[in-house]
Each structure stands twice: as C-alpha cells, then as structure tokens.
N, C-alpha and C. Protein backbone atom coordinates (compact mmCIF):
# COMPACT_ATOMS: atom_id res chain seq x y z
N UNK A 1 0.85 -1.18 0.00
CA UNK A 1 0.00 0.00 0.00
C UNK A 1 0.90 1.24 0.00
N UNK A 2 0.09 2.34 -0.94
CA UNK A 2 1.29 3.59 -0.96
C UNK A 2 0.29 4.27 0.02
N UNK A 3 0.64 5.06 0.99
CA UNK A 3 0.27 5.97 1.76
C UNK A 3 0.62 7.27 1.56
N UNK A 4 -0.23 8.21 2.05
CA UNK A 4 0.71 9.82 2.15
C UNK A 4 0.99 9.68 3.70
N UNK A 5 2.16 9.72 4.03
CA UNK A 5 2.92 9.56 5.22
C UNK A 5 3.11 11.05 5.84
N UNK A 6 2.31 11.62 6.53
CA UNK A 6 3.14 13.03 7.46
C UNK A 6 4.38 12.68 8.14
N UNK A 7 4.76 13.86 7.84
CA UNK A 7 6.04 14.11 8.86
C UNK A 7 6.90 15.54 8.76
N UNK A 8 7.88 15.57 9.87
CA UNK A 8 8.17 16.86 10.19
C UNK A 8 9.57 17.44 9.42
N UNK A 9 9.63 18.39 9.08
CA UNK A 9 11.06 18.52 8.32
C UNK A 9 11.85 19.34 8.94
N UNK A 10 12.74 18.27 9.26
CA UNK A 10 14.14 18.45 9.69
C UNK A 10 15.13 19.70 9.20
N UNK A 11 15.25 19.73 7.86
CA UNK A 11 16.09 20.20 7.18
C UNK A 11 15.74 20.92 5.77
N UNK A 12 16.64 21.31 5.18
CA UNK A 12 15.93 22.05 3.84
C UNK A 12 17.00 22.68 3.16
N UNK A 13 17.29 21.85 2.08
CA UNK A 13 18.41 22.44 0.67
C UNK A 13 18.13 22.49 -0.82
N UNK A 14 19.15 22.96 -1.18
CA UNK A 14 18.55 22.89 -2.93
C UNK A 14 19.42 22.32 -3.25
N UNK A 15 18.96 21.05 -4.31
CA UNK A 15 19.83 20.40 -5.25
C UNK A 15 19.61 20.53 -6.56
N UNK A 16 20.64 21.06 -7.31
CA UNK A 16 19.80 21.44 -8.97
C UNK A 16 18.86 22.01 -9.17
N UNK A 17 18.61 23.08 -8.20
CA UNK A 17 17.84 23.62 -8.22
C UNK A 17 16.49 23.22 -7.61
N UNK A 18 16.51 22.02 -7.12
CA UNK A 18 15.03 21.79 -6.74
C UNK A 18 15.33 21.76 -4.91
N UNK A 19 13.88 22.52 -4.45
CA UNK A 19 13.85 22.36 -2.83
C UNK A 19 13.85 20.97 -2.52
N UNK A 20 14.75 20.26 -2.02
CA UNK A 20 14.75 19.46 -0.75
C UNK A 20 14.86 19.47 0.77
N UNK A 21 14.04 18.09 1.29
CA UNK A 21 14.52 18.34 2.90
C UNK A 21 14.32 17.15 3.53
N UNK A 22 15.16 16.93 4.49
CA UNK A 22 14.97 15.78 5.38
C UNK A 22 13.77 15.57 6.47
N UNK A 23 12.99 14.59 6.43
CA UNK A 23 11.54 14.44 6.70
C UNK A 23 11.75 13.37 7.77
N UNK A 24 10.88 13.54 9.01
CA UNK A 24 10.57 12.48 9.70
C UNK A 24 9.63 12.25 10.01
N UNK A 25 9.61 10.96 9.49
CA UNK A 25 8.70 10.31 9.78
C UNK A 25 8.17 9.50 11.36
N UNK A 26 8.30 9.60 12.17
CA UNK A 26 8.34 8.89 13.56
C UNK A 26 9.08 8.07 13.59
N UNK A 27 10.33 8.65 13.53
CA UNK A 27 11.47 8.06 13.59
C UNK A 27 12.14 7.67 12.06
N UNK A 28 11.86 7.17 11.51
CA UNK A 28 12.50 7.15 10.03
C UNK A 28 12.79 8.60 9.27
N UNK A 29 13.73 8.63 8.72
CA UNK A 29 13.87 9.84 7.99
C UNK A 29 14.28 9.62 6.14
N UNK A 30 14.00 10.23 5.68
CA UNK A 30 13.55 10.00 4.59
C UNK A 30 14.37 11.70 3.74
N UNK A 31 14.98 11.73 2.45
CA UNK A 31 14.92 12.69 1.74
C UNK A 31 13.67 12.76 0.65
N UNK A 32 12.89 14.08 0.54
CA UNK A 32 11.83 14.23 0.27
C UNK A 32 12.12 15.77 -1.01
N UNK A 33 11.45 15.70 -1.97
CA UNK A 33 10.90 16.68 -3.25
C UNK A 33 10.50 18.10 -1.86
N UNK A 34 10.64 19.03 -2.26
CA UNK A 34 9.15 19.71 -1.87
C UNK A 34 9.12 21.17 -2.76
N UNK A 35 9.02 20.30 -4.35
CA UNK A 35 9.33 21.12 -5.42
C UNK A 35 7.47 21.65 -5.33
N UNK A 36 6.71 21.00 -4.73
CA UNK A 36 5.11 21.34 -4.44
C UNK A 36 4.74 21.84 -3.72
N UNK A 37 5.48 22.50 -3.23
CA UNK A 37 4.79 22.80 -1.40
C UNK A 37 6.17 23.91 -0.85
N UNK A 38 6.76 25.19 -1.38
CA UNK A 38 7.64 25.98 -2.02
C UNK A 38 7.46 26.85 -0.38
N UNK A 39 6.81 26.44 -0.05
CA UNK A 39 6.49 27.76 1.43
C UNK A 39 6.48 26.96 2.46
N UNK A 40 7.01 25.52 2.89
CA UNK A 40 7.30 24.92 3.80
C UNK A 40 8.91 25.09 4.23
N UNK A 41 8.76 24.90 5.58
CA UNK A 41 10.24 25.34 6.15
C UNK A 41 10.90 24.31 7.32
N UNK A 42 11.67 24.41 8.24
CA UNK A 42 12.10 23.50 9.12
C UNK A 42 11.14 23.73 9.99
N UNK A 43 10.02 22.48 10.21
CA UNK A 43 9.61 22.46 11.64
C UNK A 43 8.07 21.77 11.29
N UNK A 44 8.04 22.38 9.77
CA UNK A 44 6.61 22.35 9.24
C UNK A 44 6.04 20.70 9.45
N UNK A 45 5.20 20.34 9.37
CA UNK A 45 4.86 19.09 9.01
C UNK A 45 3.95 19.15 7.42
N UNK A 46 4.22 18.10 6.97
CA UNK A 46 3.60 17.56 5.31
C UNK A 46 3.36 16.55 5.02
N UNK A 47 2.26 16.35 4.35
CA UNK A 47 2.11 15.10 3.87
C UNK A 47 2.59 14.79 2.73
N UNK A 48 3.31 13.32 2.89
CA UNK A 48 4.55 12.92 1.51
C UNK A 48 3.55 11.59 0.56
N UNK A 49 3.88 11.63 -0.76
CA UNK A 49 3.94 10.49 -0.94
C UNK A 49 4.71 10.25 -1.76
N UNK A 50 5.45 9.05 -2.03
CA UNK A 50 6.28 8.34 -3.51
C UNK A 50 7.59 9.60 -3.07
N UNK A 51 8.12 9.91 -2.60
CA UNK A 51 9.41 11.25 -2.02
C UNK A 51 8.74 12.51 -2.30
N UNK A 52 7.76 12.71 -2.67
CA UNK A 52 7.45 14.20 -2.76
C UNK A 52 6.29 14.86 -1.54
N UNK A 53 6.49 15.81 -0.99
CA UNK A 53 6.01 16.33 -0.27
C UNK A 53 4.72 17.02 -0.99
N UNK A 54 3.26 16.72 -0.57
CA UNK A 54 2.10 17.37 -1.17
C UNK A 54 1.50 18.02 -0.42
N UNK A 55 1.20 18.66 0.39
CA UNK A 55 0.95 19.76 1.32
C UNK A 55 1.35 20.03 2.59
N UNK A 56 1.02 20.85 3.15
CA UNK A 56 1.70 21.33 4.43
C UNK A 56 0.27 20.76 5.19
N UNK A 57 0.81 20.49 6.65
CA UNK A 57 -0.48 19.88 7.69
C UNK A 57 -0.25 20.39 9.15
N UNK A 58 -1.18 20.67 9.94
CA UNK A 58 -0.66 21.14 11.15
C UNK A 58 -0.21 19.93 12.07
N UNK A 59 0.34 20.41 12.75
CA UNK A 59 1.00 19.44 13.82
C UNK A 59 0.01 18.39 14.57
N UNK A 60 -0.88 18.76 15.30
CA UNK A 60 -1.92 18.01 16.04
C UNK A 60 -2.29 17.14 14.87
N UNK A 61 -2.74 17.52 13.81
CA UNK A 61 -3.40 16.63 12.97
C UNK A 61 -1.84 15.77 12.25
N UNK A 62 -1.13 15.70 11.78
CA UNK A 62 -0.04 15.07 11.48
C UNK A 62 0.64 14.04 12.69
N UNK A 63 0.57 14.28 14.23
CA UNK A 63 1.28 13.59 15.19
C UNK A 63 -0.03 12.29 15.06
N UNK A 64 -1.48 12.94 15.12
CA UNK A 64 -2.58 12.13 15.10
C UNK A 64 -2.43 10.93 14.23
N UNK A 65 -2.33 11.34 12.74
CA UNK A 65 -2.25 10.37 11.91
C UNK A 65 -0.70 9.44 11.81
N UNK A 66 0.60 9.37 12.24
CA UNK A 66 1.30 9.05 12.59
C UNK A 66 0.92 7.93 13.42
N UNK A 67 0.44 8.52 15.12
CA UNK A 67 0.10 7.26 15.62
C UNK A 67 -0.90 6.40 15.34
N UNK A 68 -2.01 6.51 14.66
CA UNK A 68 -2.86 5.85 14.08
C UNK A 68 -2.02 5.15 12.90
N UNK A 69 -1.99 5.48 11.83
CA UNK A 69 -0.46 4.66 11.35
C UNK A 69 -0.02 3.68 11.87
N UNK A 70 0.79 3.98 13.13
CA UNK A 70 1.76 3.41 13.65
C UNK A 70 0.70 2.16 14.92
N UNK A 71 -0.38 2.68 15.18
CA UNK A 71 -1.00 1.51 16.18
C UNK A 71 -1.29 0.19 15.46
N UNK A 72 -2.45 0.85 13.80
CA UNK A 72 -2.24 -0.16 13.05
C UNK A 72 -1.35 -1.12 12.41
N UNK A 73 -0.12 -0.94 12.17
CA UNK A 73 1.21 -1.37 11.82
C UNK A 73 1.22 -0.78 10.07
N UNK A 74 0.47 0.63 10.13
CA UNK A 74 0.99 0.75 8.47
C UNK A 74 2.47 1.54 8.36
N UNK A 75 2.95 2.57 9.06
CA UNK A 75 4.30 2.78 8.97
C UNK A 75 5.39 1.74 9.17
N UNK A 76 4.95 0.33 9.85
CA UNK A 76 5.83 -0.40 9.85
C UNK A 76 5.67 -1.10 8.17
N UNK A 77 4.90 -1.47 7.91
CA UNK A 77 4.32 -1.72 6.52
C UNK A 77 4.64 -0.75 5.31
N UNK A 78 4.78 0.40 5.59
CA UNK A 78 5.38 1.10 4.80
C UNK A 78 6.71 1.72 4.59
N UNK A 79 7.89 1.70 5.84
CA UNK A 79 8.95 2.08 6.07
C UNK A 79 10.00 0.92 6.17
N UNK A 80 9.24 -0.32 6.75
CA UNK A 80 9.67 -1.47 7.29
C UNK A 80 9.89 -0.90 8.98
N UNK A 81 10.81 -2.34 9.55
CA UNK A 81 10.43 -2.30 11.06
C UNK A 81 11.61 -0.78 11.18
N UNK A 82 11.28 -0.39 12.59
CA UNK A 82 11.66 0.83 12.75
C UNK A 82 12.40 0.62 14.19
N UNK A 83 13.52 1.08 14.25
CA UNK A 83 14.16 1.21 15.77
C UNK A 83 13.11 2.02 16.84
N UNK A 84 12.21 1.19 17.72
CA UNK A 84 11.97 2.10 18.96
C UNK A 84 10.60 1.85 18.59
N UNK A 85 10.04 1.41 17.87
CA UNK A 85 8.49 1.54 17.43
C UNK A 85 7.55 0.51 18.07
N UNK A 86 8.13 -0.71 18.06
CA UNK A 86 7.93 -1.25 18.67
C UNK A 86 6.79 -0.99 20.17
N UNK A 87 8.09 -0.08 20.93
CA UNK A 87 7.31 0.60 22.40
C UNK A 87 6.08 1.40 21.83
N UNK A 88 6.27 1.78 20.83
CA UNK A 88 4.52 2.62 20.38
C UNK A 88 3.66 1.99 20.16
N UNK A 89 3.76 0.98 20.22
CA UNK A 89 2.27 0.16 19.73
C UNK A 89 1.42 -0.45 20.49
C-alpha cells in the first residue's frame, strides 16, 4: 500500500535547483521533493507520498495520523520495522 505519510522537516536544501529536505517520519527519515509545497520550512509538518512532499499539515493533525499509522502497523508496513516503534504500539 502507498500511503501519504506526514512528517516533520528536519532540514531544507537545494539540489539542482530543486527544494529538498529531510523528513521524519516517527522516527524514520527519509529525503523528500518539496518542489510542491515551495512555502514549507524546518519544523513544518507535510504530507509525503512516492518522495514528494504534497501539502503542508498542522502538527496536532499530522502527530494524530502518525500514531494511528503506527498503532495499526501501516508505517511499519510502509517504512519497514523501525528502531523504537515497537514501544509505540
């Protein structure tokens, strides 16, 4: 299953011109596009899918869907197993 995965961004550079940034996912981190979403910054949360970042999401609602995610076992299903995740479930 492809999901749009929230998560928080770490970081933020340009390569060839295109915005990138390092994304976490609850615990996984991931390099992510966010050639779509041009007004996100370090801290923001977004929803990703396939490496590209497709909108910006607020925090409460992004931590929400994370652990729901994560109770069901779809971030493990989608990231594979994860250091520490385990204790979240």
């Amino acid at each position: 299953m492809c999901l749009g995965v929230p998560g928080r961004v770490e970081q933020v550079w340009e390569a060839d011109g295109t915005r990138m940034a390092t994304v976490d996912f609850g615990g996984v981190r991931k390099e992510v596009c966010l050639a779509y979403v041009p007004d996100v910054v370090v801290g923001d949360y977004t929803i990703v899918h396939v490496g590209f970042a497709l909108t910006k999401l607020d925090e409460a609602s992004a931590l929400e869907t994370l652990e729901l995610f994560r109770s069901v076992g779809l971030l493990e299903e989608e990231f594979g197993p994860v250091e520490g995740m385990e204790a979240a479930s």
